[in-house]
N, C-alpha and C. Protein backbone atom coordinates (compact mmCIF):
# COMPACT_ATOMS: atom_id res chain seq x y z
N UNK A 1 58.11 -57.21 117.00
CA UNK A 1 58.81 -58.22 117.75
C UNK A 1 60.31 -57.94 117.67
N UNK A 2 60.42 -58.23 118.72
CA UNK A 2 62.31 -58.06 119.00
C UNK A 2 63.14 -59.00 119.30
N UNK A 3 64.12 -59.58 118.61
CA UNK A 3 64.87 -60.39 119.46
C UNK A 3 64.13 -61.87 119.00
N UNK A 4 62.78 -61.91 118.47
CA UNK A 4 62.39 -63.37 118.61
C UNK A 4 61.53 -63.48 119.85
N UNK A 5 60.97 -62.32 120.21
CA UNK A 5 60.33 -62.25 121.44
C UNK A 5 58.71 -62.29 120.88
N UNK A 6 58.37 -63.22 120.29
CA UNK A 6 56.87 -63.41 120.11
C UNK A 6 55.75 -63.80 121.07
N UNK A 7 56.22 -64.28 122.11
CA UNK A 7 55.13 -64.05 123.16
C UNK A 7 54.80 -62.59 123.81
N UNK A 8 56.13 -62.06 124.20
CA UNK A 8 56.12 -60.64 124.25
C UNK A 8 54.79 -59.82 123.34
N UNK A 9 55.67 -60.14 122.35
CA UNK A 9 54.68 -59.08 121.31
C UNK A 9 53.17 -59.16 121.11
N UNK A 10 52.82 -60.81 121.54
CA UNK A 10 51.18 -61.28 121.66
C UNK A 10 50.73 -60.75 122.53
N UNK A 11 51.14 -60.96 123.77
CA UNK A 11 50.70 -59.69 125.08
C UNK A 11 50.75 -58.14 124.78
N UNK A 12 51.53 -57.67 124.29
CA UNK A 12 51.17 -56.09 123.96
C UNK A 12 50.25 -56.33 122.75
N UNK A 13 50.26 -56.69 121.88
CA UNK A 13 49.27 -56.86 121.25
C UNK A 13 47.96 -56.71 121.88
N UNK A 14 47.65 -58.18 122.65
CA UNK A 14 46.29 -58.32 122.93
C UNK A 14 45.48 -57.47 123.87
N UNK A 15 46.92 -56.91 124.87
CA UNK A 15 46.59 -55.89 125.87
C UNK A 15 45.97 -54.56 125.09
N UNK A 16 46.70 -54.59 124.50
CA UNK A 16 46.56 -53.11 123.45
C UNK A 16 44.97 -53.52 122.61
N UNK A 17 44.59 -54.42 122.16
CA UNK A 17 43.06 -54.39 121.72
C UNK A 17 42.16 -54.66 122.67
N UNK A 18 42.50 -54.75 124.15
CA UNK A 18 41.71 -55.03 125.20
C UNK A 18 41.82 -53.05 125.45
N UNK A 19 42.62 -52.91 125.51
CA UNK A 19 42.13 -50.66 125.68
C UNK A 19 41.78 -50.18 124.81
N UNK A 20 41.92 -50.77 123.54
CA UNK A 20 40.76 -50.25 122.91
C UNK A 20 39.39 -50.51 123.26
N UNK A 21 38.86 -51.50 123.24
CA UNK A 21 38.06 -52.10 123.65
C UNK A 21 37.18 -51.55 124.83
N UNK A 22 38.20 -51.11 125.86
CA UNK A 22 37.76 -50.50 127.40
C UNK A 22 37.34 -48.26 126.70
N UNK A 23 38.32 -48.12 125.69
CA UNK A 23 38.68 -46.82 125.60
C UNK A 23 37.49 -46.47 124.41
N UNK A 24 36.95 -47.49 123.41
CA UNK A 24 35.80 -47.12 122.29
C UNK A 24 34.47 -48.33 122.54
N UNK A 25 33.73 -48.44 123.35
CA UNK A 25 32.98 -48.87 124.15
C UNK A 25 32.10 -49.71 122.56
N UNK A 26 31.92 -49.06 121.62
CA UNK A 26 30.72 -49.40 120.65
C UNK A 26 31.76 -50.40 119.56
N UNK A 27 32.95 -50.03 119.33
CA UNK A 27 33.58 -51.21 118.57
C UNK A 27 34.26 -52.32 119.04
N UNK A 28 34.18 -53.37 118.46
CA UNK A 28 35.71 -53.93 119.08
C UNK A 28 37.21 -53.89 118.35
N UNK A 29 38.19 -54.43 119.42
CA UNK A 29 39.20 -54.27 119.21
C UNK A 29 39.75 -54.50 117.72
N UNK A 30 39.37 -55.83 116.78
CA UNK A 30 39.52 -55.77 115.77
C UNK A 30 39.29 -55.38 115.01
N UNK A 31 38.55 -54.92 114.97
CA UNK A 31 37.86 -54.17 113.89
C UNK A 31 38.70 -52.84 113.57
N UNK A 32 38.67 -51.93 115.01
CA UNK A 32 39.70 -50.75 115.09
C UNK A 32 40.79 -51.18 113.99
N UNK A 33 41.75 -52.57 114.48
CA UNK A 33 42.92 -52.65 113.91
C UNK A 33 42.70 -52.75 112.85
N UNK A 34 41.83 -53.35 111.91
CA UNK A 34 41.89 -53.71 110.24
C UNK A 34 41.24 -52.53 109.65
N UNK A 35 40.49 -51.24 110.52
CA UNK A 35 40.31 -49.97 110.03
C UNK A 35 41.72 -49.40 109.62
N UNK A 36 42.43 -50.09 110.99
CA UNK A 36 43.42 -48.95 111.14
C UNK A 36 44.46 -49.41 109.74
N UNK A 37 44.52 -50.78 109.70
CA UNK A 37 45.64 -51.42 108.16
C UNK A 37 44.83 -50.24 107.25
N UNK A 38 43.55 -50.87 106.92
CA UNK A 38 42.92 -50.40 105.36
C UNK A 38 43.37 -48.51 105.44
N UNK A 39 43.50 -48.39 106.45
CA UNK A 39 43.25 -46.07 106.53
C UNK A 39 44.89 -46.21 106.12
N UNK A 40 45.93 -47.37 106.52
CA UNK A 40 47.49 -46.92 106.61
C UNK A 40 48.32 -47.20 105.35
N UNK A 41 47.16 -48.49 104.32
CA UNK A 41 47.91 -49.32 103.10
C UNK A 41 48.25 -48.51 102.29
N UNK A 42 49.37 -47.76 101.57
CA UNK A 42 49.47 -47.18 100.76
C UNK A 42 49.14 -48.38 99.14
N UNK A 43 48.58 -47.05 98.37
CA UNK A 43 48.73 -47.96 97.09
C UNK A 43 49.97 -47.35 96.39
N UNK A 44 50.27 -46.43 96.29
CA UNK A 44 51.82 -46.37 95.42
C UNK A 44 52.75 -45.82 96.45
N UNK A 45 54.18 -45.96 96.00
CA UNK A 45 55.25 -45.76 96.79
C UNK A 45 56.39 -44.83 95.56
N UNK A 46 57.39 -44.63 96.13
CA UNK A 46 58.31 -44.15 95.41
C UNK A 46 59.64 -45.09 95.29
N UNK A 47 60.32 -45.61 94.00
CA UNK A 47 61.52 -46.20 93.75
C UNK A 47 62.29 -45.59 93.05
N UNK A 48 63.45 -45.78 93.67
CA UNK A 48 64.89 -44.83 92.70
C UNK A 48 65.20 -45.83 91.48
N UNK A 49 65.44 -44.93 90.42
CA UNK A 49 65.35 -45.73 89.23
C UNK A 49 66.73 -44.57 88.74
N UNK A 50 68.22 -45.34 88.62
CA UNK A 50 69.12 -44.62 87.41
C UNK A 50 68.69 -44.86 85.68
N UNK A 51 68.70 -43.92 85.42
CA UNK A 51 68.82 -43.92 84.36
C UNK A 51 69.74 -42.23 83.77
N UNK A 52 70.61 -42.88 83.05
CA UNK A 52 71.67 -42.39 82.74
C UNK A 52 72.69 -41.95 83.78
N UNK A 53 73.00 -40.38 83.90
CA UNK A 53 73.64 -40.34 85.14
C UNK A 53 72.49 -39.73 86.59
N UNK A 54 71.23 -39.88 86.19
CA UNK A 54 70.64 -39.01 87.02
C UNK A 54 69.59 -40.32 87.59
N UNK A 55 69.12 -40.43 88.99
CA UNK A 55 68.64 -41.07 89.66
C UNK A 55 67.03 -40.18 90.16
N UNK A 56 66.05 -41.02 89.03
CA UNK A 56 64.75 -40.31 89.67
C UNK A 56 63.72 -41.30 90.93
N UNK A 57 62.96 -40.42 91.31
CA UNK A 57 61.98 -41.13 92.07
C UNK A 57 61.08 -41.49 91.32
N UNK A 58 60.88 -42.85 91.19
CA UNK A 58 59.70 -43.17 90.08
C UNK A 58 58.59 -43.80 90.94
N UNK A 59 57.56 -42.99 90.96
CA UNK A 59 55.93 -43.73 91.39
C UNK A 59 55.98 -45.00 90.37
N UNK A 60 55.54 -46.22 92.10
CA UNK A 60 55.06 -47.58 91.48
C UNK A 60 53.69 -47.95 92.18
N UNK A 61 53.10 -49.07 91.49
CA UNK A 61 51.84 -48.98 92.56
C UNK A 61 52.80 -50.58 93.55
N UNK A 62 51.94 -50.70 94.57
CA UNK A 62 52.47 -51.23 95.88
C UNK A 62 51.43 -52.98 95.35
N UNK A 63 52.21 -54.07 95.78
CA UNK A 63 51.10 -55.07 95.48
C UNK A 63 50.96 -55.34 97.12
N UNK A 64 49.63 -56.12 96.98
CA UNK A 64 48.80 -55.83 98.06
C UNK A 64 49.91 -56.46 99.07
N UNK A 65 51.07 -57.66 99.30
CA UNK A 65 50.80 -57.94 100.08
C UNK A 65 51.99 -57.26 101.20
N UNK A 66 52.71 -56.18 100.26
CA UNK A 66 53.85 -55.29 100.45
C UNK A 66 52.97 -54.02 101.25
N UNK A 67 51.25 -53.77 100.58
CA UNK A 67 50.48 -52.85 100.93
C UNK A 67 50.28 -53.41 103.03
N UNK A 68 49.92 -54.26 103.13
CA UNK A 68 49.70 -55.17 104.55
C UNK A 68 51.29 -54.87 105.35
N UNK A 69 52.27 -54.78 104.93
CA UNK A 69 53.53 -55.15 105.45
C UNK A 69 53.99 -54.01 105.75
N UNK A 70 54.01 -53.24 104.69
CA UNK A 70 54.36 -51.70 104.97
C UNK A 70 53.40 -51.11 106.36
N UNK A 71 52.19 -50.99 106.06
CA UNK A 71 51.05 -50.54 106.74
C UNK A 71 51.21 -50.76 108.38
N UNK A 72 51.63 -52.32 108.45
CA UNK A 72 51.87 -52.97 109.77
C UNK A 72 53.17 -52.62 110.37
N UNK A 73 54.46 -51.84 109.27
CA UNK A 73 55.61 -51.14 109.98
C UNK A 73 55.69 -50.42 110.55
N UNK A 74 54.75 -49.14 109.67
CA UNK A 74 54.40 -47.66 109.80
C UNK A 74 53.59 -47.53 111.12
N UNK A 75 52.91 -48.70 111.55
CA UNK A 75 52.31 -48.27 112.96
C UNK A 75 52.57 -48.86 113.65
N UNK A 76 53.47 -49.96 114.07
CA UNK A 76 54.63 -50.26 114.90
C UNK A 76 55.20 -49.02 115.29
N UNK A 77 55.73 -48.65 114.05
CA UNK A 77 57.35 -47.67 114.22
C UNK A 77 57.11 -46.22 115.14
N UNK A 78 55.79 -46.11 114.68
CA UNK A 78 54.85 -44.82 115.04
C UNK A 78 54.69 -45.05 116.29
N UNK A 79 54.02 -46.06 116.84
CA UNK A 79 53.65 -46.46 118.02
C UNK A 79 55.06 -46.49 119.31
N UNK A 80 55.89 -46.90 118.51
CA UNK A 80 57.28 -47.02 119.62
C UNK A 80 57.63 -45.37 119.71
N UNK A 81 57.09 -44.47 118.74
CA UNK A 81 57.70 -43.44 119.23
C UNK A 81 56.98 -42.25 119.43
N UNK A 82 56.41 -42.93 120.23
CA UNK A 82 55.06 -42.14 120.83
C UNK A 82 55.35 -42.27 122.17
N UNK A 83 54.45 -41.18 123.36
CA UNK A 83 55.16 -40.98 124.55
C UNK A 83 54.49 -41.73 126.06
N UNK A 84 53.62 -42.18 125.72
CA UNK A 84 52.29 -43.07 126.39
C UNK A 84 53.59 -44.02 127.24
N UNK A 85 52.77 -44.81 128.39
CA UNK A 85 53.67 -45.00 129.41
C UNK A 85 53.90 -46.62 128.78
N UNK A 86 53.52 -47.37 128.28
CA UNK A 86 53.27 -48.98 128.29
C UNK A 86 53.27 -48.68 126.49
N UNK A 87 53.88 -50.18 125.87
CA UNK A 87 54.04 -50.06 124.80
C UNK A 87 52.37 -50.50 124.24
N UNK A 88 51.72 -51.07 124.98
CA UNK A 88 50.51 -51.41 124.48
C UNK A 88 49.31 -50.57 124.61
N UNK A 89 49.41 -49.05 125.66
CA UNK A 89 49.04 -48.27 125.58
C UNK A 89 49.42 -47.17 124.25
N UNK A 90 50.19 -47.27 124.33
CA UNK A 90 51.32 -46.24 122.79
C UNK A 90 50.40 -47.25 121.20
N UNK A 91 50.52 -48.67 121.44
CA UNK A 91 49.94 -49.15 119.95
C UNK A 91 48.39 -49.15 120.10
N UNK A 92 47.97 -49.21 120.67
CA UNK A 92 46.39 -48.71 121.20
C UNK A 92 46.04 -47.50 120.57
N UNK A 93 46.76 -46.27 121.10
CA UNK A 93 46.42 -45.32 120.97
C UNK A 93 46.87 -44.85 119.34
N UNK A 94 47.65 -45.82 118.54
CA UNK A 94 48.34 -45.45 117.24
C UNK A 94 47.02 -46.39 116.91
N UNK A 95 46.71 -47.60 117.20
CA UNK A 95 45.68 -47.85 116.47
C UNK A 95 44.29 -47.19 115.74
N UNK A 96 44.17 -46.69 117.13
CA UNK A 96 43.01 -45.61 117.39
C UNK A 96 43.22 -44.33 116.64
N UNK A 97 44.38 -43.79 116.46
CA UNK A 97 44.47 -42.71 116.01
C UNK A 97 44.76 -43.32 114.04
N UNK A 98 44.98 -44.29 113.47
CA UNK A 98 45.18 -44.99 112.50
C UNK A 98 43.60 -44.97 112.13
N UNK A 99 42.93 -45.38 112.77
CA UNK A 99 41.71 -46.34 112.50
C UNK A 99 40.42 -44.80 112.32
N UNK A 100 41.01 -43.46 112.87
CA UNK A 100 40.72 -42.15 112.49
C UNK A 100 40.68 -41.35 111.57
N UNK A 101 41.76 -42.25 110.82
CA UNK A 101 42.37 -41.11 109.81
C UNK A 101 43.32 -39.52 110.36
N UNK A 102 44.21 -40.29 111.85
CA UNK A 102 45.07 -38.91 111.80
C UNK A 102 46.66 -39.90 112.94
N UNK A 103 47.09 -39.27 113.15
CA UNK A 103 48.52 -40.05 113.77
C UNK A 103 49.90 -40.51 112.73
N UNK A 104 50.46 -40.71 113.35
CA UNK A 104 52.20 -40.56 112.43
C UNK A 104 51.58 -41.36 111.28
N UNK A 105 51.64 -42.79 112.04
CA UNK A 105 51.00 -44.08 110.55
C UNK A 105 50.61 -43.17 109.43
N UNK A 106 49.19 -42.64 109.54
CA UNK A 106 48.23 -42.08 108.64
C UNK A 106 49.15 -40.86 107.77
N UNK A 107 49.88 -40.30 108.27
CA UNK A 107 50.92 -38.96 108.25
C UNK A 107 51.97 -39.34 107.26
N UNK A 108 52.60 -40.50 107.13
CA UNK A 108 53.72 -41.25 106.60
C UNK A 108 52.75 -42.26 105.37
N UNK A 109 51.96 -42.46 105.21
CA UNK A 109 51.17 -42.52 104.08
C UNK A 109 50.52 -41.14 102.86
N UNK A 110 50.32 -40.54 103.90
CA UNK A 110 49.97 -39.63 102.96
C UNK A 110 51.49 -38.77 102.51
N UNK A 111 52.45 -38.69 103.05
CA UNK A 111 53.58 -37.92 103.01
C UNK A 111 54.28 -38.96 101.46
N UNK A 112 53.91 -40.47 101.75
CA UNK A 112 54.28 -40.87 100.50
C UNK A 112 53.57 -41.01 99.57
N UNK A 113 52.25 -41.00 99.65
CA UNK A 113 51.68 -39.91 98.15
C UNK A 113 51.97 -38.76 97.95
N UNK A 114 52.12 -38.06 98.34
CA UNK A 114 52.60 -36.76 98.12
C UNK A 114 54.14 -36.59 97.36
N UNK A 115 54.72 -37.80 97.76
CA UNK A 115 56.33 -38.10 96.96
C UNK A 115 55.86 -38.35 95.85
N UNK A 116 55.23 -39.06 95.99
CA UNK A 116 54.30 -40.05 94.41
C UNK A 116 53.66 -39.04 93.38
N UNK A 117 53.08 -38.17 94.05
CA UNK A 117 51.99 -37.33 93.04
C UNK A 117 53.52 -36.13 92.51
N UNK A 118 53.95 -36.05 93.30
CA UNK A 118 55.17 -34.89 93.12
C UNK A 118 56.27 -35.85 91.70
N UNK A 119 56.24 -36.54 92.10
CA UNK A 119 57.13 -37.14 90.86
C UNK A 119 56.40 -37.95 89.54
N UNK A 120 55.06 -37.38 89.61
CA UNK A 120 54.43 -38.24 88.49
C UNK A 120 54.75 -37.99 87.26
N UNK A 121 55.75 -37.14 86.92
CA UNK A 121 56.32 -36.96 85.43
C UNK A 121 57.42 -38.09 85.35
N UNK A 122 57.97 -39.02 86.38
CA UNK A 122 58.81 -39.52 85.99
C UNK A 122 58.28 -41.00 85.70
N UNK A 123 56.90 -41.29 85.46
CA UNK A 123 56.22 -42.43 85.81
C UNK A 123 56.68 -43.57 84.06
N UNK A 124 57.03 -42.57 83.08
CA UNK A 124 57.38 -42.76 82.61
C UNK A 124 58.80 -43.95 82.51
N UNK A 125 59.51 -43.86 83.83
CA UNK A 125 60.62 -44.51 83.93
C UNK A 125 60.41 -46.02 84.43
N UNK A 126 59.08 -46.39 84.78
CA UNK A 126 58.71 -47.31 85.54
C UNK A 126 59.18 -48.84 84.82
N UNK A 127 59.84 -49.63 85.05
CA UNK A 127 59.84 -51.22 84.77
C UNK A 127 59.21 -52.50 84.92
């Protein structure tokens, strides 16, 4: 939503689980989307933590409801920058590609485990 534009955003929304709907004949639309949260929730993230003069990335785990919030950014953000003609065609198709296991969303989760697993010596620093 932009601006406070929440009707806006209910219409691309709903449009966007109505092509799914037309585009995966055997599921419905919701379902896709809460595949697509659970495939996007990260459980750990990375936080900068100083200690002394040096600033590490310290793996934390994510609580769930930061796991929902994040998840629901990452395929927004993905979706706007994707090349599909209609914004509810573009979150459709991020849904769909979310709810797969492949597309930016899914890409930007695993890219931050991969921060996470890469810095697991510093887990030590955690608060």
């Amino acid at each position: 939503m932009w601006d406070g534009k929440k009707s806006v955003a209910q219409k691309i929304f709903y449009s966007a689980l109505k092509l799914i709907e037309e585009k995966n004949k055997e599921a419905k639309g919701i379902e896709v989307f809460n595949e697509a949260i659970e495939n996007v929730k990260p459980l750990l993230e990375v936080k900068s933590r100083r200690v002394g003069g040096a600033t590490y990335q310290v793996p934390v785990e994510v609580r769930p409801v930061r796991q929902q919030s994040l998840a629901i950014r990452w395929i927004v953000d993905a979706a706007r920058n994707r090349n599909e003609r209609t914004m509810a065609e573009r979150l459709a198709n991020e849904l769909l590609d979310a709810a797969n296991k492949r597309g930016a969303a899914y890409k930007k989760k695993e890219d931050t485990y991969k921060m996470a697993e890469a810095n697991k010596a510093f887990a030590h620093y955690r608060w």
